[in-house]
N, C-alpha and C. Protein backbone atom coordinates (compact mmCIF):
# COMPACT_ATOMS: atom_id res chain seq x y z
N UNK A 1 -63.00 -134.46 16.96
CA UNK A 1 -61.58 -134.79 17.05
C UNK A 1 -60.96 -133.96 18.16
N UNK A 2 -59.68 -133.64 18.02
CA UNK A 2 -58.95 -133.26 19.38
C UNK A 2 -59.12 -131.19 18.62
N UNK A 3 -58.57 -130.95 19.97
CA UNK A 3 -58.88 -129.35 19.51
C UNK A 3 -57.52 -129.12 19.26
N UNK A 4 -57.43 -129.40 17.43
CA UNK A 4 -56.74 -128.21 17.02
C UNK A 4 -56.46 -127.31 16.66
N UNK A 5 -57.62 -126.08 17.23
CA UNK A 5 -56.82 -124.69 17.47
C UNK A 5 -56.13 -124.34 18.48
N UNK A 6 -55.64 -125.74 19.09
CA UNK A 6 -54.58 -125.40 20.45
C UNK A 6 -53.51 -125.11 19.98
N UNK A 7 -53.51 -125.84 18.66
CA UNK A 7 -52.05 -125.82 17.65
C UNK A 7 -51.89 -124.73 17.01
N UNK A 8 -50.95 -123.97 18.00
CA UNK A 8 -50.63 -122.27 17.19
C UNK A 8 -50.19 -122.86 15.99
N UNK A 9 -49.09 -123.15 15.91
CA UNK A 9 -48.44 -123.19 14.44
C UNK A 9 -48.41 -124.43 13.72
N UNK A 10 -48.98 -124.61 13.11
CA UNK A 10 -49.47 -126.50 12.16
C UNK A 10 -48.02 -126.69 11.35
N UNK A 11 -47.52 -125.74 10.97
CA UNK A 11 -46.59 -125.72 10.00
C UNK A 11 -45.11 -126.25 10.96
N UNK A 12 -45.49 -125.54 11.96
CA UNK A 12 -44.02 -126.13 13.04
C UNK A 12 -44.32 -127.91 13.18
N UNK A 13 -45.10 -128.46 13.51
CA UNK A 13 -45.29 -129.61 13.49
C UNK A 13 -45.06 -130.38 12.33
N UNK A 14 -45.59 -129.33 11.30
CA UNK A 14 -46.14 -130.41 9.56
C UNK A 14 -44.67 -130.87 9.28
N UNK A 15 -43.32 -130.19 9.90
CA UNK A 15 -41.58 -130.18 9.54
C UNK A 15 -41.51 -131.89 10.39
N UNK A 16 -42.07 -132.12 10.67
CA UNK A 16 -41.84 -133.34 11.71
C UNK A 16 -41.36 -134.88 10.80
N UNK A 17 -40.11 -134.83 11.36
CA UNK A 17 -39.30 -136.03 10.71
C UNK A 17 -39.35 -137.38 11.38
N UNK A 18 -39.14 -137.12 13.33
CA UNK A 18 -38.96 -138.15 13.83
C UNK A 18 -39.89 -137.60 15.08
N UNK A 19 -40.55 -138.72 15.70
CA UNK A 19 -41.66 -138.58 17.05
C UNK A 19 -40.49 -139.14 18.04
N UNK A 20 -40.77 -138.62 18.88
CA UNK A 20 -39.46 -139.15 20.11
C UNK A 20 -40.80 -139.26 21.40
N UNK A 21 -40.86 -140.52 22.11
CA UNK A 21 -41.66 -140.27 23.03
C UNK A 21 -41.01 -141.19 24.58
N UNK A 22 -41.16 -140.30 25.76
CA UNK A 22 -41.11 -140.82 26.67
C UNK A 22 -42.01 -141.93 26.98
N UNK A 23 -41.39 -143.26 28.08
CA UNK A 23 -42.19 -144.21 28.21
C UNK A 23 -43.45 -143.87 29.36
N UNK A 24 -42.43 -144.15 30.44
CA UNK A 24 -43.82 -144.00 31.60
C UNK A 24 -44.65 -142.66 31.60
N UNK A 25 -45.83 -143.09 31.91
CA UNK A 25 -46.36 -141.85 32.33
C UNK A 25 -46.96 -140.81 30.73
N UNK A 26 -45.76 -141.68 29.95
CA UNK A 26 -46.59 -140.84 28.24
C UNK A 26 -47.28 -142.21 27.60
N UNK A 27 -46.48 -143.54 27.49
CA UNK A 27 -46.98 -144.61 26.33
C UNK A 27 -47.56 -145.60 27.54
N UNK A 28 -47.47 -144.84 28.68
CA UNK A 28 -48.16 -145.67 30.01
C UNK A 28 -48.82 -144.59 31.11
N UNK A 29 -49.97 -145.39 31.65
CA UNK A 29 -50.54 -144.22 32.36
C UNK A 29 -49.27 -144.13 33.75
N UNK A 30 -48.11 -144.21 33.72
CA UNK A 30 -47.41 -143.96 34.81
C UNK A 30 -47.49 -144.69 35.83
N UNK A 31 -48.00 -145.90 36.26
CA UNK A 31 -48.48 -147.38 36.91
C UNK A 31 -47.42 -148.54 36.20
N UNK A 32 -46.94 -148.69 37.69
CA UNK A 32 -45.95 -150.40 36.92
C UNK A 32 -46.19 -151.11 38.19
N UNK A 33 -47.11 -152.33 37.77
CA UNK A 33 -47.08 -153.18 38.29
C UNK A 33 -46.22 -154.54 38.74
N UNK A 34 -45.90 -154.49 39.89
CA UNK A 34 -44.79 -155.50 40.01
C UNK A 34 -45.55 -156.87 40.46
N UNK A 35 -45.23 -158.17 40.34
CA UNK A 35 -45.85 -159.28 40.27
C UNK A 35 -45.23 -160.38 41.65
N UNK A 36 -45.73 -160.65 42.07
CA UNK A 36 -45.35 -161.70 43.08
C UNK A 36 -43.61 -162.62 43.13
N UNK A 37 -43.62 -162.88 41.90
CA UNK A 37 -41.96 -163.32 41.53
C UNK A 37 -41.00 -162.13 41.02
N UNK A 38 -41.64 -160.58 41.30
CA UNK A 38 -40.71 -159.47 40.88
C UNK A 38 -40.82 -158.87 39.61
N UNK A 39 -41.81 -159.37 38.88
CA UNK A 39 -41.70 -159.19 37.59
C UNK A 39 -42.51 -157.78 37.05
N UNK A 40 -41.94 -156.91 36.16
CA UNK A 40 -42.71 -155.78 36.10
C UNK A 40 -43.75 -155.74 35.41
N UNK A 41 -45.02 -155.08 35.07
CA UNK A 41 -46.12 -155.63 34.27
C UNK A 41 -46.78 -153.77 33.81
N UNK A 42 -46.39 -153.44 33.02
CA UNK A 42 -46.93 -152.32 31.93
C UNK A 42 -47.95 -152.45 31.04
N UNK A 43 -48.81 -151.65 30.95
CA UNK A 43 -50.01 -151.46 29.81
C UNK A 43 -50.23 -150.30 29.30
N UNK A 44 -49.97 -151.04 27.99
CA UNK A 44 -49.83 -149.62 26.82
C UNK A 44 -51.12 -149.99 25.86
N UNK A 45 -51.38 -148.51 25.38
CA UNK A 45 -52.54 -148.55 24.71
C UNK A 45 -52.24 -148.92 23.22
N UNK A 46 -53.64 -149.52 22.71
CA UNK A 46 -53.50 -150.65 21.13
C UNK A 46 -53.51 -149.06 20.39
N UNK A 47 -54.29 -147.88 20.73
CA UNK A 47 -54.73 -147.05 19.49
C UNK A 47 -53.30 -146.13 19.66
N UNK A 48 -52.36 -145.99 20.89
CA UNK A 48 -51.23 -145.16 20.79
C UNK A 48 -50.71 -146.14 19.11
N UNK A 49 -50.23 -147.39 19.71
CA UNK A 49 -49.90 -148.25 18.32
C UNK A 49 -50.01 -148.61 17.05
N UNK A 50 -51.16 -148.14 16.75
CA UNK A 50 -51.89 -147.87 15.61
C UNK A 50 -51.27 -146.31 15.31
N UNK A 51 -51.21 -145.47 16.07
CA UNK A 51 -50.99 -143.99 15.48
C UNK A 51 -49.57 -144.55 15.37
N UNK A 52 -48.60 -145.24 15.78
CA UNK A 52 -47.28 -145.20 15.73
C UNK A 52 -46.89 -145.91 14.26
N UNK A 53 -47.90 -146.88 13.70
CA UNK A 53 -47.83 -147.51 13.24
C UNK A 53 -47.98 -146.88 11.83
N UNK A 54 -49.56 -146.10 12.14
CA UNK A 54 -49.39 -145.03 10.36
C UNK A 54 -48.41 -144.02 10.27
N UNK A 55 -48.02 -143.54 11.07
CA UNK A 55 -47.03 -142.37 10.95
C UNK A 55 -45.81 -142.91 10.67
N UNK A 56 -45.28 -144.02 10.88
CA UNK A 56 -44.36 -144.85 10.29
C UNK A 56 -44.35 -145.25 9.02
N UNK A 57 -45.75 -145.52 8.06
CA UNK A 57 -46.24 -145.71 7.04
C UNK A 57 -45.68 -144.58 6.50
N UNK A 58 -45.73 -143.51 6.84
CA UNK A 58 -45.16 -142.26 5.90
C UNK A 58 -44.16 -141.36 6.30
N UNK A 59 -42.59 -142.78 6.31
CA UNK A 59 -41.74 -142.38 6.65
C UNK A 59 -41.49 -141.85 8.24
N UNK A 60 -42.11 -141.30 9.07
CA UNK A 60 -41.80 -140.97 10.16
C UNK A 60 -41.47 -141.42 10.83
N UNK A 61 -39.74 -141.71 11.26
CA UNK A 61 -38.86 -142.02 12.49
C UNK A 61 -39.63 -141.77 14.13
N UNK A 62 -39.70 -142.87 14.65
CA UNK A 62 -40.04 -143.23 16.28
C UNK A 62 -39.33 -143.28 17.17
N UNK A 63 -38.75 -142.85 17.83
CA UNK A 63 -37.75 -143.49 19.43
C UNK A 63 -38.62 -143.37 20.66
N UNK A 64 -38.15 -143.75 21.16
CA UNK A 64 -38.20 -144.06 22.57
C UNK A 64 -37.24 -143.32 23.53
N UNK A 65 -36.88 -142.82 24.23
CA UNK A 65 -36.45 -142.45 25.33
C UNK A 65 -36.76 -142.58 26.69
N UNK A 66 -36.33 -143.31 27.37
CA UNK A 66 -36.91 -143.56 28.95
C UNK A 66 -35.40 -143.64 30.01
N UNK A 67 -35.83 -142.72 31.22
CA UNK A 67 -35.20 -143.12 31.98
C UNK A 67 -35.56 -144.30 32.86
N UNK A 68 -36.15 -144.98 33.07
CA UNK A 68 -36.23 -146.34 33.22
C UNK A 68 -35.36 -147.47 32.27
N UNK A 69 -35.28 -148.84 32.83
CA UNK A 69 -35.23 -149.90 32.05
C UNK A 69 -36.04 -150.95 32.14
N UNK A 70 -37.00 -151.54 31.07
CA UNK A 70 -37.62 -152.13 30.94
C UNK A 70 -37.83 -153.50 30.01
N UNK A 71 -37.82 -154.83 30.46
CA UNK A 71 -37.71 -155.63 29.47
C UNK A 71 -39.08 -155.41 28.19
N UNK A 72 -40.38 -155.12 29.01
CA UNK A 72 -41.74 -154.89 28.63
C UNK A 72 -42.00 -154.13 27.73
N UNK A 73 -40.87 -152.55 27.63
CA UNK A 73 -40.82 -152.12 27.11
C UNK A 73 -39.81 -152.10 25.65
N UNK A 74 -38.88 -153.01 26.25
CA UNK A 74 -38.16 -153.25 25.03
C UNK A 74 -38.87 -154.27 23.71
N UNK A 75 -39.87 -155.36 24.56
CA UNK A 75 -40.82 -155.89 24.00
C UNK A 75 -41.66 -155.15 23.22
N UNK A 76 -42.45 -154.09 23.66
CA UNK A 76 -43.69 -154.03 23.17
C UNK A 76 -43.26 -152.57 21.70
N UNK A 77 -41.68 -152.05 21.91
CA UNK A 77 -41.05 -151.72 21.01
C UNK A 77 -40.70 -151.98 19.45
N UNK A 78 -39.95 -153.52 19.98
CA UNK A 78 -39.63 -154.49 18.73
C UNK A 78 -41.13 -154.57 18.10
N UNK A 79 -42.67 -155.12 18.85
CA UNK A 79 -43.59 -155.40 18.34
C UNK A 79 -43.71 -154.24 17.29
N UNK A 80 -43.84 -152.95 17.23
CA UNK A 80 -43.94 -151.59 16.56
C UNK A 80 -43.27 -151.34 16.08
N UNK A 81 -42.27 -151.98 15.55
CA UNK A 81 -40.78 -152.05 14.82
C UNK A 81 -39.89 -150.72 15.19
N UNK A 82 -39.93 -150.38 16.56
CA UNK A 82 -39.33 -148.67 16.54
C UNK A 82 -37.95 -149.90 17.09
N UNK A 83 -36.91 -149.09 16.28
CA UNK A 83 -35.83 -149.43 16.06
C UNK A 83 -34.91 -148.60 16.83
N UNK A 84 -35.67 -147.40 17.53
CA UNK A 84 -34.38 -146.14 18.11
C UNK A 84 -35.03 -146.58 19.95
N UNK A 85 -34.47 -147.16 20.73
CA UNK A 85 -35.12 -147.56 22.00
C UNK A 85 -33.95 -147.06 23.07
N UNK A 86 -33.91 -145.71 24.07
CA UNK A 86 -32.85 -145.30 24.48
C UNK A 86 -33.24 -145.74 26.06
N UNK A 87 -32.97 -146.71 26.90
CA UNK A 87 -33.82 -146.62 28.29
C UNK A 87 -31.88 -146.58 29.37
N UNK A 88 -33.06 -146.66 30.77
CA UNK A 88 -31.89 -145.98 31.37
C UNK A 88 -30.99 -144.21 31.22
N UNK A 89 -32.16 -143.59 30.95
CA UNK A 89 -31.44 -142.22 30.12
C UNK A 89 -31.61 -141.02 30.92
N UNK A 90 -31.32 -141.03 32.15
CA UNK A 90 -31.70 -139.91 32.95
C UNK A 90 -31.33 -138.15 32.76
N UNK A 91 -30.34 -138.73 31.52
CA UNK A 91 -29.62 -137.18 30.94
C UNK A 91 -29.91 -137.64 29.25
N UNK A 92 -31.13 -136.97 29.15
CA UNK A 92 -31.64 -137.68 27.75
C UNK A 92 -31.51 -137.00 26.36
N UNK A 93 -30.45 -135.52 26.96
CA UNK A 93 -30.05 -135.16 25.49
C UNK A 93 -29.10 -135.78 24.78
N UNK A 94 -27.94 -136.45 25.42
CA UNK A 94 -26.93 -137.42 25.04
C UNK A 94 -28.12 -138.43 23.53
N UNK A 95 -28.87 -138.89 24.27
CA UNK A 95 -29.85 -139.93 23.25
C UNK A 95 -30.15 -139.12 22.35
N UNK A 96 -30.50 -137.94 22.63
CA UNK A 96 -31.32 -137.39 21.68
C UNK A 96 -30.40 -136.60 20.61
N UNK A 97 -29.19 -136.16 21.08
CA UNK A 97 -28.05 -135.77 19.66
C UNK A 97 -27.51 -136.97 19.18
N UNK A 98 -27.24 -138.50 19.89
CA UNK A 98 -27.12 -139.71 18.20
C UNK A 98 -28.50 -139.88 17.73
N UNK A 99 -29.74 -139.29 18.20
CA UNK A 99 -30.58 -139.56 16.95
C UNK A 99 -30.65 -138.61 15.84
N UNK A 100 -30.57 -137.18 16.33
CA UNK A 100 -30.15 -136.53 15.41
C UNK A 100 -29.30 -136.57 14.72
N UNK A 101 -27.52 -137.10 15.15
CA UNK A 101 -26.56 -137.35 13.88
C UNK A 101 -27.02 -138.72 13.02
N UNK A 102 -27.54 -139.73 14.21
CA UNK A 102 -27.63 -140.84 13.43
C UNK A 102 -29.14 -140.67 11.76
N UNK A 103 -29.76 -140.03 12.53
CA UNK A 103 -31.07 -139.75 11.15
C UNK A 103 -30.38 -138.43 10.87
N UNK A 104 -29.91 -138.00 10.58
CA UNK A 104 -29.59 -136.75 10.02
C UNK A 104 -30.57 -135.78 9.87
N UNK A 105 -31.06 -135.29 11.02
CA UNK A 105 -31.80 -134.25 10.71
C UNK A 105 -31.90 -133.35 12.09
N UNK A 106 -32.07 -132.19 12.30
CA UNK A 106 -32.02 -130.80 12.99
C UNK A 106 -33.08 -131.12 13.81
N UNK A 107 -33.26 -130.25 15.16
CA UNK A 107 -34.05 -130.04 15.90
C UNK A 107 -35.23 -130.03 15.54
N UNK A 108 -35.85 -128.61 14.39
CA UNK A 108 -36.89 -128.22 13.86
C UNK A 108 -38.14 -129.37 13.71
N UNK A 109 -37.06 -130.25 13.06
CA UNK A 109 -37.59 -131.55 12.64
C UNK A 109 -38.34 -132.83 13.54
N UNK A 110 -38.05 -132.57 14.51
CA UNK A 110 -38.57 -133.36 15.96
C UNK A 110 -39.87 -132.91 17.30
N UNK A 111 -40.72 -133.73 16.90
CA UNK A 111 -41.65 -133.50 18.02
C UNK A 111 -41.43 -134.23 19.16
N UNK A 112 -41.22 -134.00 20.42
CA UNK A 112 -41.27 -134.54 21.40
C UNK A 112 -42.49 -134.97 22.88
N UNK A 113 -42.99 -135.85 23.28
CA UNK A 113 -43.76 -135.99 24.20
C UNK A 113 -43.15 -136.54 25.46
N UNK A 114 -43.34 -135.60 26.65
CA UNK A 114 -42.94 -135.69 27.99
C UNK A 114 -43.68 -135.89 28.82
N UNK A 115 -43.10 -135.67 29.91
CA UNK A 115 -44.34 -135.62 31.46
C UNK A 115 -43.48 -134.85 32.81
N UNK A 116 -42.27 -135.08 32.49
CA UNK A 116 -41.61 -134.80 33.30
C UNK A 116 -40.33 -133.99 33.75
N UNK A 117 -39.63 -134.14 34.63
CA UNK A 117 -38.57 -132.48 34.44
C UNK A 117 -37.48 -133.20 33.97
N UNK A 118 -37.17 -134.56 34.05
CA UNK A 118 -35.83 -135.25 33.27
C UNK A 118 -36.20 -134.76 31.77
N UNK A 119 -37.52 -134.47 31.21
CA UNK A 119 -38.09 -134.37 29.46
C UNK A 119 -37.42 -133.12 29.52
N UNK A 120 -37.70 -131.88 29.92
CA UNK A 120 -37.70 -130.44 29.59
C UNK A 120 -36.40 -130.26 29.13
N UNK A 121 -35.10 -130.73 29.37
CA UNK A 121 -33.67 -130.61 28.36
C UNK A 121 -33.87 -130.60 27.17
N UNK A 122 -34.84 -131.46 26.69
CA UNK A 122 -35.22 -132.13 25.11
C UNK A 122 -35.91 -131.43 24.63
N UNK A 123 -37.01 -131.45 25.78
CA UNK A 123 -38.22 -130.57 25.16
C UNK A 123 -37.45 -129.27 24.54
N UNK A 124 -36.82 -128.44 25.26
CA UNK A 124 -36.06 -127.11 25.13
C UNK A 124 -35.96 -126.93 23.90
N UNK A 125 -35.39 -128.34 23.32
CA UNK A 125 -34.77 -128.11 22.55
C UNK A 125 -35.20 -128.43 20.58
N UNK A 126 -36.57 -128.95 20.87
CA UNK A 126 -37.35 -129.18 19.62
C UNK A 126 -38.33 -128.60 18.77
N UNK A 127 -38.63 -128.85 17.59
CA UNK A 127 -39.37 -128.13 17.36
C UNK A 127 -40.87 -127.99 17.57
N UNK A 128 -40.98 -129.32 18.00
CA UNK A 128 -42.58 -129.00 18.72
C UNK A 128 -42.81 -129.88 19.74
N UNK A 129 -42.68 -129.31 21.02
CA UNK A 129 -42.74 -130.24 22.43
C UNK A 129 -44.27 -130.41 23.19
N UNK A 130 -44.75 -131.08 23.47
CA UNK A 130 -45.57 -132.06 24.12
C UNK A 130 -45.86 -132.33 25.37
N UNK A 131 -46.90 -132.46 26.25
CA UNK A 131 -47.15 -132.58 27.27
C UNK A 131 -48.45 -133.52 27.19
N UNK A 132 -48.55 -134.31 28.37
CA UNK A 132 -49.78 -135.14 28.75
C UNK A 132 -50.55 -134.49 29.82
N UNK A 133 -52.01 -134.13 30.09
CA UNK A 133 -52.31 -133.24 30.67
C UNK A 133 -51.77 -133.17 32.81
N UNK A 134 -51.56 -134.23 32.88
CA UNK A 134 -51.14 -134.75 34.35
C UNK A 134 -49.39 -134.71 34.44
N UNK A 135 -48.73 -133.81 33.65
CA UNK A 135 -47.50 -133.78 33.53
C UNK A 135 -46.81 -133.34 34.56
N UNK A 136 -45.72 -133.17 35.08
CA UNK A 136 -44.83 -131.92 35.65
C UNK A 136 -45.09 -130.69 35.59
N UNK A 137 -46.17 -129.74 36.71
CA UNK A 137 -46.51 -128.05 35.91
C UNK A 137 -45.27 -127.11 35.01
N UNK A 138 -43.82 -127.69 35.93
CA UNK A 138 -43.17 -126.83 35.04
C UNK A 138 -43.29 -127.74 33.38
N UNK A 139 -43.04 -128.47 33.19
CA UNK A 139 -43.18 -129.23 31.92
C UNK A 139 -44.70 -128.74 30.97
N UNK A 140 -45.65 -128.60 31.83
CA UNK A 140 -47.18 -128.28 31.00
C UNK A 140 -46.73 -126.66 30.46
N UNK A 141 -46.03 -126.04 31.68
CA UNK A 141 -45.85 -124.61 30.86
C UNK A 141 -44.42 -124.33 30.10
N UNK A 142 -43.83 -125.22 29.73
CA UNK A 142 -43.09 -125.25 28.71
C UNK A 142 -43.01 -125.82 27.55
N UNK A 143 -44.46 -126.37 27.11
CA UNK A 143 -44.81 -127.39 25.98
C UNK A 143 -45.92 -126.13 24.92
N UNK A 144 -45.43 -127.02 23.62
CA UNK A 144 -46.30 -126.47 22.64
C UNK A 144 -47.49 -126.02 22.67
N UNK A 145 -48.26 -127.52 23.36
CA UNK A 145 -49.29 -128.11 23.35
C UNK A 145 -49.43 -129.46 24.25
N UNK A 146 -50.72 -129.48 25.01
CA UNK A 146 -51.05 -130.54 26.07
C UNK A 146 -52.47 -131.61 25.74
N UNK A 147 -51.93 -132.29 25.21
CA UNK A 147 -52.82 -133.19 24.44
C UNK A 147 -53.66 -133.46 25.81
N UNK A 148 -54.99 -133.95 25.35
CA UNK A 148 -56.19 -133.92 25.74
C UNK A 148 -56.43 -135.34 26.19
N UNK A 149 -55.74 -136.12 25.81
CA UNK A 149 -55.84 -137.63 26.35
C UNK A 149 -54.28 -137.59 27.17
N UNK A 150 -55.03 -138.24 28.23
CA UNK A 150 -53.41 -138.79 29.27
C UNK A 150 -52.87 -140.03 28.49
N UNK A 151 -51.38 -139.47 29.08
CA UNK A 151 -50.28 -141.00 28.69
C UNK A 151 -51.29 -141.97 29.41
N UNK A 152 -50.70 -143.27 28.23
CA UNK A 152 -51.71 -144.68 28.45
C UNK A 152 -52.95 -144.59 27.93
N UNK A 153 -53.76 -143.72 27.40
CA UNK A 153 -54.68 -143.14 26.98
C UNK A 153 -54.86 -142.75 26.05
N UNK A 154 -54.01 -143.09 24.83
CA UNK A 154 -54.62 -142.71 23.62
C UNK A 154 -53.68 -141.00 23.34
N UNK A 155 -52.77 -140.36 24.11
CA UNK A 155 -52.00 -139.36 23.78
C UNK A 155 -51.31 -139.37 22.99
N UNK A 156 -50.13 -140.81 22.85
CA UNK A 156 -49.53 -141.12 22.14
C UNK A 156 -50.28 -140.98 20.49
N UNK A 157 -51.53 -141.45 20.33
CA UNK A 157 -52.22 -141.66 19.23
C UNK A 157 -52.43 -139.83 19.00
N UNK A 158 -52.90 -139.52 19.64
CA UNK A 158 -53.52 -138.01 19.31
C UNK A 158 -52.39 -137.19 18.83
N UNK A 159 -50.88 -137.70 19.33
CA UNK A 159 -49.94 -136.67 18.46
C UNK A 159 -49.54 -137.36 16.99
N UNK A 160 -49.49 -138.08 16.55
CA UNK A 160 -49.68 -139.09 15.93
C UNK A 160 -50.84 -138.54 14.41
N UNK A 161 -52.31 -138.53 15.00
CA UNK A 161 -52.45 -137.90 14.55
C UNK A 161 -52.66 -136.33 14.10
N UNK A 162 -52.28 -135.66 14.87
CA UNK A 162 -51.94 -134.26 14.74
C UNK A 162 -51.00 -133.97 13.73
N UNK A 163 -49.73 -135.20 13.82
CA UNK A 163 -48.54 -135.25 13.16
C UNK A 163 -49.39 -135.07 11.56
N UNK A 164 -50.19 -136.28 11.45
CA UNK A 164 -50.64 -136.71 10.67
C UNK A 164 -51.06 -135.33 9.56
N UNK A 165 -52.24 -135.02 10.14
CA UNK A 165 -53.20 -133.76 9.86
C UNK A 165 -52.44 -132.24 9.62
N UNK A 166 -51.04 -132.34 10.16
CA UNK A 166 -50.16 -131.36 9.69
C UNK A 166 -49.88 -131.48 7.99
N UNK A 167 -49.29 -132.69 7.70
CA UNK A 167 -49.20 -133.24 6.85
C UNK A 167 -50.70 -133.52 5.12
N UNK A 168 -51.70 -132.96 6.04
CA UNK A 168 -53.17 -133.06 5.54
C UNK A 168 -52.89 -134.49 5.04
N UNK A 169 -52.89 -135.52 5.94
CA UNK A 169 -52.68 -137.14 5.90
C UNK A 169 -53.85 -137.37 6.89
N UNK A 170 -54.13 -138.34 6.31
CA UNK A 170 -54.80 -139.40 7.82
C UNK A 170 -55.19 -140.70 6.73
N UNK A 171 -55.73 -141.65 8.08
CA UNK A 171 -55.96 -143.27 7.40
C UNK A 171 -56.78 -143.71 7.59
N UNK A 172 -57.45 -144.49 6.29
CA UNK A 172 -58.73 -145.11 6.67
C UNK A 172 -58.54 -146.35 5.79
N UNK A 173 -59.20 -147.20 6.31
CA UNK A 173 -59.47 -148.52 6.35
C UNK A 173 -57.69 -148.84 5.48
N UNK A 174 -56.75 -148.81 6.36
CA UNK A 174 -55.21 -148.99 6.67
C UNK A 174 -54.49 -148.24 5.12
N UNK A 175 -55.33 -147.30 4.68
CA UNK A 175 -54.66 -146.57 3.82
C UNK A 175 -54.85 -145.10 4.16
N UNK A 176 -53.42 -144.71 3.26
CA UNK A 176 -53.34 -143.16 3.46
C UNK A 176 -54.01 -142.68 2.58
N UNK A 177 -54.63 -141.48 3.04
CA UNK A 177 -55.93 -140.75 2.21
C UNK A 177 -55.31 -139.20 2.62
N UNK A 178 -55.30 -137.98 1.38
CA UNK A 178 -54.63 -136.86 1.52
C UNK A 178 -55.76 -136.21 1.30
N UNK A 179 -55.70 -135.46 2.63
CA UNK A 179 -56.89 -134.46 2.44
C UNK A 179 -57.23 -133.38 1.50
N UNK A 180 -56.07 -133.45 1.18
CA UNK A 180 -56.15 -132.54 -0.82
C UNK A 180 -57.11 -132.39 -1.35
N UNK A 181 -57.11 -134.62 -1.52
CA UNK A 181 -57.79 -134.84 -2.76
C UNK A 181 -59.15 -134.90 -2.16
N UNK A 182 -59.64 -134.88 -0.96
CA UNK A 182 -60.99 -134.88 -0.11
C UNK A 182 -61.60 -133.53 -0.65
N UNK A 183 -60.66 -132.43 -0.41
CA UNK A 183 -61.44 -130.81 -0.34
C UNK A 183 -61.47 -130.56 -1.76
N UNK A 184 -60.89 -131.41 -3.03
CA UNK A 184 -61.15 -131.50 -4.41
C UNK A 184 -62.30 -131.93 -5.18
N UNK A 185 -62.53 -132.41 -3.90
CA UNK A 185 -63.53 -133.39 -4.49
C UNK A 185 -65.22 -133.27 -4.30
């Protein structure tokens, strides 16, 4: 699995209410293809979606934040039912205090994944911030932790499950299984 003894503190993460993740460059390898009639063309990974998908299973709030705007992305959003989609956000703490009043819950409570120096306001400000290894250097040395898979690559999934494994959660064959009852057993 991924190395978590990168993860000083499991317990700062295990507080994790809502995943907030940047688009390009984190839920995309940072490549937008534009198409002959103008049209933009993004590829996001199936297993980021799957991690978005169980961690949602157990309660855990998703957004989005992008300074971009994207129809592709507003698409492939709705598909994952994330309901918090902030694009156009070049000053992205504004987004990020109505998600906090709107879910009611504190900093502590929020993991964030970046890449870049528009992220580091946010990052600053959470309780467990995120990096993709090809990030912004100032951004890599201001993060928790620098997941081991690049955006577009399965990063998205790896915090996901980290989130998970804080929680002593993970899923198999589309159910939640608590590692409790594993080391009980």
């Amino acid at each position: 699995m991924y190395n978590l003894l990168k993860i000083l503190n499991v317990k700062k993460v295990s507080k994790t209410k809502l995943l907030i993740c940047d688009c390009d460059g984190v839920m995309t390898n940072g490549l937008i293809y534009i198409g002959n009639s103008g049209e933009e063309i993004k590829t996001f990974n199936v297993q980021d979606g799957y991690g978005i998908r169980c961690i949602k299973k157990i309660g855990i709030e998703v957004a989005i934040i992008s300074g971009g705007v994207s129809k592709t992305l507003e698409n492939r959003s709705r598909f994952l039912g994330i309901r918090h989609l902030y694009q156009g956000c070049y000053e992205k703490e504004e987004a990020y205090f109505d998600l906090l009043n709107k879910l009611q819950i504190v900093s502590e409570e929020v993991t964030y994944i970046g890449d870049d120096i528009i992220d580091l306001p946010v990052m600053s400000k959470v309780g467990f911030s995120v990096a993709v290894p090809n990030s912004h250097p100032k951004v890599l040395q201001k993060s928790d932790y620098i997941t081991e898979k690049f955006g577009g690559n399965g990063a998205v999934r790896e915090v996901c499950d980290i989130i998970l494994f804080s929680k002593k959660l993970f899923f198999e064959k589309n159910k939640t299984i608590s590692l409790d009852t594993i080391e009980k057993s």
